[in-house]
PDB file of N, CA and C in Angstrom:
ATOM      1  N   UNK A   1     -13.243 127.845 158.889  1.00  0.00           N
ATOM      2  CA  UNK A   1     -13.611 127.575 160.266  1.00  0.00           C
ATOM      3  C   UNK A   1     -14.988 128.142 160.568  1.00  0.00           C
ATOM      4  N   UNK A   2     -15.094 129.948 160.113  1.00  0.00           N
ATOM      5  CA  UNK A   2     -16.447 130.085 160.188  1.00  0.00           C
ATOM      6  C   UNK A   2     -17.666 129.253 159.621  1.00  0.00           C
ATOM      7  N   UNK A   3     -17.495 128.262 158.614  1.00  0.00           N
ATOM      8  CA  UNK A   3     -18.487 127.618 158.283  1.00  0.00           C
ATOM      9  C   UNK A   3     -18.926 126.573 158.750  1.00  0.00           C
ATOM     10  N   UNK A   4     -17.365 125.778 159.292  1.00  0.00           N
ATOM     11  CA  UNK A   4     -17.802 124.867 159.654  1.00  0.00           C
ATOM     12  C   UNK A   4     -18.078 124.977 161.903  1.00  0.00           C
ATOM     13  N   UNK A   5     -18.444 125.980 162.109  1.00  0.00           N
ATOM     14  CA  UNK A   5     -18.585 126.685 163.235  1.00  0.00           C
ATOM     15  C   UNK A   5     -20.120 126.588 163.323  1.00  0.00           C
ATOM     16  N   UNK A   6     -20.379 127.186 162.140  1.00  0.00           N
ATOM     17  CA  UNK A   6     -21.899 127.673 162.024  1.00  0.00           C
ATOM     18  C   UNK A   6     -22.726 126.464 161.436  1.00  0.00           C
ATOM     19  N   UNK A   7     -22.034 125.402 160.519  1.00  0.00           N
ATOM     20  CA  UNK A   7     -22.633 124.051 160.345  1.00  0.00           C
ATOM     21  C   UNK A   7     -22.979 123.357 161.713  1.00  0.00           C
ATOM     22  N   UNK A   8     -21.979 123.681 163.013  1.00  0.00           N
ATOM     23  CA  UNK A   8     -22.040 122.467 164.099  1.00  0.00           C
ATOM     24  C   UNK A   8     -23.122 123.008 164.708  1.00  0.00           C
ATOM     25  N   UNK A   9     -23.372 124.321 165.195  1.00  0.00           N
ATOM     26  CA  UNK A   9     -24.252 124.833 165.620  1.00  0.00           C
ATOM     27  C   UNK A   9     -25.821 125.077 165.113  1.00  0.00           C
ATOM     28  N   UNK A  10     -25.715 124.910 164.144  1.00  0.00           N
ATOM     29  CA  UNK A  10     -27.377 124.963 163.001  1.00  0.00           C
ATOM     30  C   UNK A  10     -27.640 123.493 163.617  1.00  0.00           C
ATOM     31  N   UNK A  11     -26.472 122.509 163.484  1.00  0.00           N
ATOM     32  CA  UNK A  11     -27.547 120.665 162.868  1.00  0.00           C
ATOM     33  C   UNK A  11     -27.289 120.736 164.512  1.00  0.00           C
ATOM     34  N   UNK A  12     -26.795 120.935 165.344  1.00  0.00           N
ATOM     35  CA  UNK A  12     -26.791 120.583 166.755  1.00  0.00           C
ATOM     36  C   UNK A  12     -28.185 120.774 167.365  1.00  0.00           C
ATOM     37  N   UNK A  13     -28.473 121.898 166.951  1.00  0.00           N
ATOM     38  CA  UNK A  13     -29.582 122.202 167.405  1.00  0.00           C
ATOM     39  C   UNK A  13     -31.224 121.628 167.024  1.00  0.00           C
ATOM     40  N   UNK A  14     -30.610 121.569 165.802  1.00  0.00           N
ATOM     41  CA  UNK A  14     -31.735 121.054 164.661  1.00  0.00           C
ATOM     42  C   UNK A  14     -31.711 119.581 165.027  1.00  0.00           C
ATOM     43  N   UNK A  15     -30.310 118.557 165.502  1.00  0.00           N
ATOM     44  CA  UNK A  15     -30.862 117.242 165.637  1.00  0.00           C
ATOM     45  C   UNK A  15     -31.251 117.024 166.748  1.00  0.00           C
ATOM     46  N   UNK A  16     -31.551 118.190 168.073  1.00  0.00           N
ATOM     47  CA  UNK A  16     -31.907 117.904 169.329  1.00  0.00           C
ATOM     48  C   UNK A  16     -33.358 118.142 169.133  1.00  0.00           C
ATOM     49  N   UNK A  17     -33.883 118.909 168.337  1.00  0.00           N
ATOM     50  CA  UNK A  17     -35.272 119.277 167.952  1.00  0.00           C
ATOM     51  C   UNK A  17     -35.870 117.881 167.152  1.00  0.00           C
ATOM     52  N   UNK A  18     -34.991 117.260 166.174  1.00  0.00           N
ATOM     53  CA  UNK A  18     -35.780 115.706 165.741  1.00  0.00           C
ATOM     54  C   UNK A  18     -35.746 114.874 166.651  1.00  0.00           C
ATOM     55  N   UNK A  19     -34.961 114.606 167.603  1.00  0.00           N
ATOM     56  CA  UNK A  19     -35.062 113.383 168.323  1.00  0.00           C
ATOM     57  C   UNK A  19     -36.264 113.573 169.857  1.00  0.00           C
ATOM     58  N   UNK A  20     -36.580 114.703 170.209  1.00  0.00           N
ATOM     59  CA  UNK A  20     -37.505 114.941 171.130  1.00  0.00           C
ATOM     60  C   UNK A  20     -39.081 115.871 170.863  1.00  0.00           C
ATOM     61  N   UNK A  21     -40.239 115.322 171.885  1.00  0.00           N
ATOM     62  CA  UNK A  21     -40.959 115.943 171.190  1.00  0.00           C
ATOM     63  C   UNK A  21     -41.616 117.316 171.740  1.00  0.00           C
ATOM     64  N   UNK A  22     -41.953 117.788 171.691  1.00  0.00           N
ATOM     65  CA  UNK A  22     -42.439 119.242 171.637  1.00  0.00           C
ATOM     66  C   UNK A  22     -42.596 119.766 172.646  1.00  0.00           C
ATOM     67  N   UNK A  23     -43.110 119.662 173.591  1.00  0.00           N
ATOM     68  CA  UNK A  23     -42.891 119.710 174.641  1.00  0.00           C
ATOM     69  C   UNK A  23     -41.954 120.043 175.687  1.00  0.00           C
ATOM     70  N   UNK A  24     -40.722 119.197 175.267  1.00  0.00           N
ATOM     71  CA  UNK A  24     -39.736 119.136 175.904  1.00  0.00           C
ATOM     72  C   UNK A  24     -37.958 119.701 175.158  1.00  0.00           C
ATOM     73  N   UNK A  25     -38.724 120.472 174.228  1.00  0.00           N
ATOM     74  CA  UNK A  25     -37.966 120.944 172.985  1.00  0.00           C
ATOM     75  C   UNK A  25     -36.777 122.106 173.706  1.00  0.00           C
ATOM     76  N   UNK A  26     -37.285 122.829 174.893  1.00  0.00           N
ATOM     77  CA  UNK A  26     -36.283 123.843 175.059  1.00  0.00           C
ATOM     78  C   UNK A  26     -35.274 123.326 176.578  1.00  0.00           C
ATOM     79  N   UNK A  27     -36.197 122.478 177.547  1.00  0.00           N
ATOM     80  CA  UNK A  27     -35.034 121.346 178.010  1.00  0.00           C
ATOM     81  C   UNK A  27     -33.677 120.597 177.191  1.00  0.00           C
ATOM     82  N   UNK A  28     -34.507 120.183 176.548  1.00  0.00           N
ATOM     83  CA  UNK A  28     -33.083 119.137 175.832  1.00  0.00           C
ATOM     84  C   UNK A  28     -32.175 120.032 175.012  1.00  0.00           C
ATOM     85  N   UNK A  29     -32.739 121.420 174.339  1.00  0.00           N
ATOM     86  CA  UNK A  29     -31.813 121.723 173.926  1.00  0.00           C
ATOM     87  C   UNK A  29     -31.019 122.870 174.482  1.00  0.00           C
ATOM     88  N   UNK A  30     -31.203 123.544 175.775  1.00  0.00           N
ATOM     89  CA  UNK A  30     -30.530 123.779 177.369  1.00  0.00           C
ATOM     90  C   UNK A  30     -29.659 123.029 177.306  1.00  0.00           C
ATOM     91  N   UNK A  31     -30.146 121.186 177.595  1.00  0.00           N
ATOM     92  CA  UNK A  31     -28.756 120.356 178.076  1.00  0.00           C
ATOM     93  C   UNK A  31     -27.879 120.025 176.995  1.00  0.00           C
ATOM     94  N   UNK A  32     -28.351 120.219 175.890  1.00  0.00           N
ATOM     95  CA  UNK A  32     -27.638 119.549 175.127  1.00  0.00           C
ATOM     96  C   UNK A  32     -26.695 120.579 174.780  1.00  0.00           C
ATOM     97  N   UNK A  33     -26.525 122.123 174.772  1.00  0.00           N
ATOM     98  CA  UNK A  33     -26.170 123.374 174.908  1.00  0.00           C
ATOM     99  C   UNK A  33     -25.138 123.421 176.016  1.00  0.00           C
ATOM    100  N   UNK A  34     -25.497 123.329 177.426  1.00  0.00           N
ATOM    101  CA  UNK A  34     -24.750 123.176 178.226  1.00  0.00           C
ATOM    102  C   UNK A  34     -23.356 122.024 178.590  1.00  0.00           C
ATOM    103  N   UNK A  35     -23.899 120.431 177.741  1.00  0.00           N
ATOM    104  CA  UNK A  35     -23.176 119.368 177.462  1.00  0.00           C
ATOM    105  C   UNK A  35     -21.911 119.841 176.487  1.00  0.00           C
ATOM    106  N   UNK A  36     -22.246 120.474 175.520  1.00  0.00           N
ATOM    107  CA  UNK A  36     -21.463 120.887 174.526  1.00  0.00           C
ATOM    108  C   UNK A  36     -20.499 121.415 175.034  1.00  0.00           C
ATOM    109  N   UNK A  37     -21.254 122.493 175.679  1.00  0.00           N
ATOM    110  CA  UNK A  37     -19.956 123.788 176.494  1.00  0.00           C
ATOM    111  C   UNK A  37     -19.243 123.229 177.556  1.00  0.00           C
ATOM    112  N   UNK A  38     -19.440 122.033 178.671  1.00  0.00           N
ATOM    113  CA  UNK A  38     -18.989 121.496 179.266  1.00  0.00           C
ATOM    114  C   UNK A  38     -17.464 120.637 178.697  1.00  0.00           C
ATOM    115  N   UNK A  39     -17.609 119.968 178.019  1.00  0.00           N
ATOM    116  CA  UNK A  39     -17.085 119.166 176.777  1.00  0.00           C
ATOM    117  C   UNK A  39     -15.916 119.896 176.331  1.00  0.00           C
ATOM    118  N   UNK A  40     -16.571 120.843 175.258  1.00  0.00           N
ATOM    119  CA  UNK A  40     -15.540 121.843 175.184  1.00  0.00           C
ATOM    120  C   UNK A  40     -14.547 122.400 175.886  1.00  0.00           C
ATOM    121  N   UNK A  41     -14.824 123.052 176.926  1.00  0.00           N
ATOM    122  CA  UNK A  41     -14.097 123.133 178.214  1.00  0.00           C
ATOM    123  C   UNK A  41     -13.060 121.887 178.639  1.00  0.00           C
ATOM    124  N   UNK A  42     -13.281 121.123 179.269  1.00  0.00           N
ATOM    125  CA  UNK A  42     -12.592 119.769 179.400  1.00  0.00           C
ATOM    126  C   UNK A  42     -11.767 119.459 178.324  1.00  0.00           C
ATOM    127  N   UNK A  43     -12.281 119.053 177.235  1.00  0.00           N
ATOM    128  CA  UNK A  43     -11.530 118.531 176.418  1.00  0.00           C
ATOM    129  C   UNK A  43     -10.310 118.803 175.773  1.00  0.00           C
ATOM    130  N   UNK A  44      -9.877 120.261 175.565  1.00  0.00           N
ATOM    131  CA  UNK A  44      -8.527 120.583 175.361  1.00  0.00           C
ATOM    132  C   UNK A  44      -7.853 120.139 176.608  1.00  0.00           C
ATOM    133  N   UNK A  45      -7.763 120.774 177.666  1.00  0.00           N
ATOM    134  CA  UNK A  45      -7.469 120.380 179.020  1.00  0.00           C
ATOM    135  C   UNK A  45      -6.722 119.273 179.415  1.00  0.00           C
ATOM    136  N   UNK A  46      -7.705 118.077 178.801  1.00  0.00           N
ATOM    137  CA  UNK A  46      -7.469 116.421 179.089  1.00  0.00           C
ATOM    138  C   UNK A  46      -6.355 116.677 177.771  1.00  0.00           C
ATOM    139  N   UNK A  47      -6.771 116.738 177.137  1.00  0.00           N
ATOM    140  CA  UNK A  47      -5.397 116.775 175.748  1.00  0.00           C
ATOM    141  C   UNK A  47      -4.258 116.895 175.929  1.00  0.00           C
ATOM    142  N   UNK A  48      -4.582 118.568 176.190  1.00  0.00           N
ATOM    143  CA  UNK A  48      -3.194 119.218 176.257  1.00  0.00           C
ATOM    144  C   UNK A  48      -2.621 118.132 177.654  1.00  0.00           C
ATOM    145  N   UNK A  49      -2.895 117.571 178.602  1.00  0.00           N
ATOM    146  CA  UNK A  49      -2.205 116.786 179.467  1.00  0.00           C
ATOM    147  C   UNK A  49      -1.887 114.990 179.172  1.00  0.00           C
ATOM    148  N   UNK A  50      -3.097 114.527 178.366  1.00  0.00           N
ATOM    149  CA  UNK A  50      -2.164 113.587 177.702  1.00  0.00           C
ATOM    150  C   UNK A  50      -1.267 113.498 176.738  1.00  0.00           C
ATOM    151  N   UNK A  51      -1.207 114.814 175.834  1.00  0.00           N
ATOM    152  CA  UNK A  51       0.032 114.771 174.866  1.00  0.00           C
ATOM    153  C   UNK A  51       1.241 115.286 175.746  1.00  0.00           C
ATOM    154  N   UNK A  52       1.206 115.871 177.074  1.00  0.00           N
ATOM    155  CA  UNK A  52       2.503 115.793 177.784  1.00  0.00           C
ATOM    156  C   UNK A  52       3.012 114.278 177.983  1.00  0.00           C
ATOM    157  N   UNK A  53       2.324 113.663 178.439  1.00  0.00           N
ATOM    158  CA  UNK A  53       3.094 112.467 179.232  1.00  0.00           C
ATOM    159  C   UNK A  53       2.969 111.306 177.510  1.00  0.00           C
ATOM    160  N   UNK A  54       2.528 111.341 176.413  1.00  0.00           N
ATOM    161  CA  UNK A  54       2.836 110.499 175.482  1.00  0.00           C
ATOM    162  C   UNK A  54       1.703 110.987 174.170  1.00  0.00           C
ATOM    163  N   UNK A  55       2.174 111.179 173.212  1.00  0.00           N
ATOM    164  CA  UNK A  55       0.783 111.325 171.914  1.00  0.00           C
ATOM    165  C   UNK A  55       0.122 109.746 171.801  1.00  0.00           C
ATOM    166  N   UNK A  56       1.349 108.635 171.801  1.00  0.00           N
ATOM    167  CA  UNK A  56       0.353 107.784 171.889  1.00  0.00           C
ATOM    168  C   UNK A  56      -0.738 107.122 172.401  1.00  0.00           C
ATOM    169  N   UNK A  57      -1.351 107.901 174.052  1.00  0.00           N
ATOM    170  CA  UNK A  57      -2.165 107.970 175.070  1.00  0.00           C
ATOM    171  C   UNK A  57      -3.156 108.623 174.321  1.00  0.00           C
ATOM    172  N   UNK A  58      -2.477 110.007 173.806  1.00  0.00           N
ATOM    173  CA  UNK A  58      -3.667 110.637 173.072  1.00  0.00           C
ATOM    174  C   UNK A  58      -4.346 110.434 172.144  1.00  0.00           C
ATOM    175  N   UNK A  59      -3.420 109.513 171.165  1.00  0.00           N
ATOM    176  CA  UNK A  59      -4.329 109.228 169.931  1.00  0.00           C
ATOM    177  C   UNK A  59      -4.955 107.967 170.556  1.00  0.00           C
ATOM    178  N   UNK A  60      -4.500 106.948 171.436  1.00  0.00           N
ATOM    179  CA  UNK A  60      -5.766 105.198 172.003  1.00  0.00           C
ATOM    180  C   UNK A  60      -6.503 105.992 172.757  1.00  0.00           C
ATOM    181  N   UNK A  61      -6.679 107.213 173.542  1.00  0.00           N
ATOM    182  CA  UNK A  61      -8.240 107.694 173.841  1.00  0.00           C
ATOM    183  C   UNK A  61      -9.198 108.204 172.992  1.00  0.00           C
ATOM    184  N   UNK A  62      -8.283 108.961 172.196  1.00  0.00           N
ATOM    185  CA  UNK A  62      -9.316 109.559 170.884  1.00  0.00           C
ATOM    186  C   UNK A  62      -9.759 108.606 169.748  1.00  0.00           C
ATOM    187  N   UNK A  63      -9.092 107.526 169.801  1.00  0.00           N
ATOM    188  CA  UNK A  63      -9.719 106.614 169.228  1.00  0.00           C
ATOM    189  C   UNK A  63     -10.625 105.509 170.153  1.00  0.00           C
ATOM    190  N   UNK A  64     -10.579 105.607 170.800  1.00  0.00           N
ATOM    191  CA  UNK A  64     -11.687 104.293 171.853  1.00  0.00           C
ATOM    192  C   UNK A  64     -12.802 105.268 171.912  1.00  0.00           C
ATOM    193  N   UNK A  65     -12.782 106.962 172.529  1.00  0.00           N
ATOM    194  CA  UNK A  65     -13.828 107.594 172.377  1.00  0.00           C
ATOM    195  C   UNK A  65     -14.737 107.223 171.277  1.00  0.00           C
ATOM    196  N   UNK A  66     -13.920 107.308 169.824  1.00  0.00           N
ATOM    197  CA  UNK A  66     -14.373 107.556 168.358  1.00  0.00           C
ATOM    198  C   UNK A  66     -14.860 106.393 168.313  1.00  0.00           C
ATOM    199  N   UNK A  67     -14.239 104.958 168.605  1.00  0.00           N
ATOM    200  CA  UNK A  67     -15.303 103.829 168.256  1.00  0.00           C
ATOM    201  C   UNK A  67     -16.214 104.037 169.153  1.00  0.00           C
ATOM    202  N   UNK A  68     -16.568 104.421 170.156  1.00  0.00           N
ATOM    203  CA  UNK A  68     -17.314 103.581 171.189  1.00  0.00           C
ATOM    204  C   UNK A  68     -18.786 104.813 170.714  1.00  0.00           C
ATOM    205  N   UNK A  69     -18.539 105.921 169.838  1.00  0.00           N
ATOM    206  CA  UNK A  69     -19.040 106.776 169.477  1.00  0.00           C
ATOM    207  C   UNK A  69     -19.955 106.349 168.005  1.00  0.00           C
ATOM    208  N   UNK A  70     -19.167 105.493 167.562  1.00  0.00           N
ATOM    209  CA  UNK A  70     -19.925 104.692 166.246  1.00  0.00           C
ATOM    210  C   UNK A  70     -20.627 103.273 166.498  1.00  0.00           C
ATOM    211  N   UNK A  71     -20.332 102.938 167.774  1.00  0.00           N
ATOM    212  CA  UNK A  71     -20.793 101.453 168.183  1.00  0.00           C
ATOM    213  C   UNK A  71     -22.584 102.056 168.908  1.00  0.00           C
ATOM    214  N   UNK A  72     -22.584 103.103 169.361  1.00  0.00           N
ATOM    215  CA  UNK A  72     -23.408 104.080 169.903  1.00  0.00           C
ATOM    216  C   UNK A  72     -24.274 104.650 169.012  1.00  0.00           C
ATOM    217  N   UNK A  73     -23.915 105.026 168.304  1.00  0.00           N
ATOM    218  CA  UNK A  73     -24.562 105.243 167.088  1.00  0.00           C
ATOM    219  C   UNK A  73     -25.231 104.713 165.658  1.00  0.00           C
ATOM    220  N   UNK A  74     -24.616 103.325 166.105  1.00  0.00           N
ATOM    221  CA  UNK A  74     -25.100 102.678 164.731  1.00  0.00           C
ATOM    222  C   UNK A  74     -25.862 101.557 165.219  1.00  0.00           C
ATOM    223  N   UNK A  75     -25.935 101.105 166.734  1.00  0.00           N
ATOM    224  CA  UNK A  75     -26.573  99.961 167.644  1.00  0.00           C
ATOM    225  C   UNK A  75     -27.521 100.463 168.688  1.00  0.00           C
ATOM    226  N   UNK A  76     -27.262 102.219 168.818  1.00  0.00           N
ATOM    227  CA  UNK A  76     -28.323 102.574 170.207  1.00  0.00           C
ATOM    228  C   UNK A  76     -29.178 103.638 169.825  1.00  0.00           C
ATOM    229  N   UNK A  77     -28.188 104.329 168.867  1.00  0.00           N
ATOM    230  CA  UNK A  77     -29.421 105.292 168.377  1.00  0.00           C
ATOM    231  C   UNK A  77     -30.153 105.295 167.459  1.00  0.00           C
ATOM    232  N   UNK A  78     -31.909 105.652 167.223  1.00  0.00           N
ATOM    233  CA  UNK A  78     -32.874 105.010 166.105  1.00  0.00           C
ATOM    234  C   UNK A  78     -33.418 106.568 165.479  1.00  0.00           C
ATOM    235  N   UNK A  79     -33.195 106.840 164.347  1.00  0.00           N
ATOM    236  CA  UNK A  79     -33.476 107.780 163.687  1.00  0.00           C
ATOM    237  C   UNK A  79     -34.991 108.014 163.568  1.00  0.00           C
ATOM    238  N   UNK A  80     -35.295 109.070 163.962  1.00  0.00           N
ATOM    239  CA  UNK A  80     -37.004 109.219 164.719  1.00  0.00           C
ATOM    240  C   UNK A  80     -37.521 109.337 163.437  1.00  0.00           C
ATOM    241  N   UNK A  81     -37.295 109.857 162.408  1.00  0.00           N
ATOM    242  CA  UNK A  81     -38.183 109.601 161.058  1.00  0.00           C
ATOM    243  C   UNK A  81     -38.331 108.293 160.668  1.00  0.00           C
ATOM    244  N   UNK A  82     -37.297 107.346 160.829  1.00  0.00           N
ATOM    245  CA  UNK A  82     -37.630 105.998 159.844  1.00  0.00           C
ATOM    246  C   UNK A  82     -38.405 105.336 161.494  1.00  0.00           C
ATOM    247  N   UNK A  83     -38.099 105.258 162.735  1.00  0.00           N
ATOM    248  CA  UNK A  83     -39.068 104.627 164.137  1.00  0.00           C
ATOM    249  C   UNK A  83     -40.326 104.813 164.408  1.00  0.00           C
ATOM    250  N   UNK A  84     -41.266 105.826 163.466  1.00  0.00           N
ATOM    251  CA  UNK A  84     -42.505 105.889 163.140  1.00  0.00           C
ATOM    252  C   UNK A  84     -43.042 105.140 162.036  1.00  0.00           C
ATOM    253  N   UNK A  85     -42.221 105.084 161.151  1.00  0.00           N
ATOM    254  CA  UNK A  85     -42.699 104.166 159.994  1.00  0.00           C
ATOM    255  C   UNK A  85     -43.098 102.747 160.276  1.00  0.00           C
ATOM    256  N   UNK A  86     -41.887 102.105 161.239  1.00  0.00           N
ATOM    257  CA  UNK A  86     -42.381 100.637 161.675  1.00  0.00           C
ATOM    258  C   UNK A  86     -43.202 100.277 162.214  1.00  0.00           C
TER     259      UNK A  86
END
């Protein structure tokens, strides 16, 4: 757990630093810091209350999240090293 604790937190930070530029380097990674911890918070919360009323609620949100998370990612977001090259 400690590793993979300290993996989320190194590239979290590190991919808020590639996608913005310099300038605006300690904003985004404030929100993106604060988003996290927000998230965190909530998210057991919502859980722990949809696995009361059915797991199968819980697993069709955690999965619509998870696609709509790869549809997002593979159609909206552009990897800032290869978007200079073109």
């Amino acid at each position: 757990m400690g590793i993979t604790a300290g993996c989320i937190r190194v590239s979290g930070i590190l991919i808020v630093m590639e996608f913005c530029e310099s300038g605006r380097r300690p904003t985004y990674v404030g929100l993106a810091s604060t988003g996290v911890g927000l998230a965190s918070m909530v998210a057991p919360l919502l859980g722990a209350w949809l696995a009361s009323l059915s797991y199968g609620w819980l697993f069709a949100l955690t999965t619509a999240v998870n696609l709509a998370a790869l549809v997002a990612m593979h159609w909206w977001v552009r990897e800032p090293r290869w978007a200079d090259a073109s």
